[in-house]
Protein backbone atom coordinates (compact mmCIF):
# COMPACT_ATOMS: atom_id res chain seq x y z
CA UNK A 1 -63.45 -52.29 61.67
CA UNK A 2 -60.12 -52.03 63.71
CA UNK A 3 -59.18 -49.79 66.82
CA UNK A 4 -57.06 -46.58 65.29
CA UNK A 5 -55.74 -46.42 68.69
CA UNK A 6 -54.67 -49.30 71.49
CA UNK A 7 -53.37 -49.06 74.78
CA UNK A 8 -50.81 -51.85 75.84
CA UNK A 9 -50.04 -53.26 79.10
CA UNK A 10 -47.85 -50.70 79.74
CA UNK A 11 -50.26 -48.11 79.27
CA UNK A 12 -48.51 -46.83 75.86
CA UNK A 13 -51.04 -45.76 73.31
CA UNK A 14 -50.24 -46.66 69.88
CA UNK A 15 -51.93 -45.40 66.24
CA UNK A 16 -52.32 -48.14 64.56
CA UNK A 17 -52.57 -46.68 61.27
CA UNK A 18 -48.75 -45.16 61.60
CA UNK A 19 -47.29 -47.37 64.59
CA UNK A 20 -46.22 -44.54 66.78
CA UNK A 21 -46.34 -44.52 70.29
CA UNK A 22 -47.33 -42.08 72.84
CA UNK A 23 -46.76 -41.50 76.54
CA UNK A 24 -50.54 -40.90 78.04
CA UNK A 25 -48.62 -38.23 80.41
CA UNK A 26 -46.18 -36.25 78.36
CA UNK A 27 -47.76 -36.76 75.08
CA UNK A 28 -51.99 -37.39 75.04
CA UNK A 29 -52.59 -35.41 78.67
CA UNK A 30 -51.09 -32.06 76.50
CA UNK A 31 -52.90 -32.66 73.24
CA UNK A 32 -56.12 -33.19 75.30
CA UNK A 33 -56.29 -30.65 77.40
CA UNK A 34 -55.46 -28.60 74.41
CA UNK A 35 -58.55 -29.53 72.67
CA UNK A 36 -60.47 -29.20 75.37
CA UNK A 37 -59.96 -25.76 75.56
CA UNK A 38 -60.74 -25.34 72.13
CA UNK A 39 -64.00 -26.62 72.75
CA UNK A 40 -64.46 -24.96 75.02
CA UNK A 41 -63.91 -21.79 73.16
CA UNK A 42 -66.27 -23.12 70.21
CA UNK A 43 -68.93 -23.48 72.95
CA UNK A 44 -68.68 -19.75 74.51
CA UNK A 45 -68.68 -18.47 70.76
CA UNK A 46 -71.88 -20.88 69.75
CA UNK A 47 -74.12 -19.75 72.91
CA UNK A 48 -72.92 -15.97 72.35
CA UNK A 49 -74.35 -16.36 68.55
CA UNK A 50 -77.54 -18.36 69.77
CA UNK A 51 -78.06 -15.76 72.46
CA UNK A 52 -78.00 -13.14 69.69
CA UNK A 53 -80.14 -14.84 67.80
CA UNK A 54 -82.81 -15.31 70.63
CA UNK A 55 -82.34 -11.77 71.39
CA UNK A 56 -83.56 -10.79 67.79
CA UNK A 57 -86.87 -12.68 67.90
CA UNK A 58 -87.77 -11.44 71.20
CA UNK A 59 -87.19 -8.01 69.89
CA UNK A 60 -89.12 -8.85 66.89
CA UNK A 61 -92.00 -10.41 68.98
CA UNK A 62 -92.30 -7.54 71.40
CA UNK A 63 -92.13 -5.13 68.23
CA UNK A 64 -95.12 -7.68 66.53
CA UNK A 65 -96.89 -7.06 70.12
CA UNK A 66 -96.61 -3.15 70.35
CA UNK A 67 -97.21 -2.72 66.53
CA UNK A 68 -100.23 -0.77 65.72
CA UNK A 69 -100.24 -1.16 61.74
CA UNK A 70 -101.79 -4.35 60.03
CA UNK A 71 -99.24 -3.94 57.48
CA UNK A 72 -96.10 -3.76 60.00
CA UNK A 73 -97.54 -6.42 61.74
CA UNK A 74 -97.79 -8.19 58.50
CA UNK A 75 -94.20 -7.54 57.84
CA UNK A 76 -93.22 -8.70 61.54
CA UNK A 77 -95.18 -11.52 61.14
CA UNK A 78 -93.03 -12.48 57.49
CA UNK A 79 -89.73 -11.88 59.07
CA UNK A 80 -90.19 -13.89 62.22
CA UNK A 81 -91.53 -16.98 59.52
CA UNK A 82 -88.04 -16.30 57.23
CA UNK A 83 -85.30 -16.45 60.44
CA UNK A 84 -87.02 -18.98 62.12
């Protein structure tokens, strides 16, 4: 399998699929600092929702720990074994 992408002497990448060129400064610095932000964005949104998430089960758990019923804990027990 071929390189999509090749960087010359000159320090010109070019797609090899399409044959276009591209200045690393004014043309791949832009695009890549573009997507890095994007991940990083991604990332903040993925550790807010896993944060939630860990948040539930702890709240879950201490409710499991303070219930008195056998039944609540019983239904405790069920949800904790469903979301995890």
């Amino acid at each position: 399998m071929t390189e999509r992408f090749i960087i010359d002497d000159a320090g010109t990448l070019i797609d090899m699929q399409t044959r276009n060129t591209y200045d690393y400064v004014s043309d791949v610095c832009p695009l890549l600092n573009r997507y890095d932000a994007i991940l990083k964005t991604k990332n903040e949104t993925i550790k807010f929702h896993v944060d939630g998430y860990n948040n539930v089960i702890d709240t879950i758990k201490e409710s499991l720990a303070n219930e008195r019923t056998e039944i609540g804990k019983s239904v405790l027990r069920q949800l904790l074994e469903a979301i995890q």
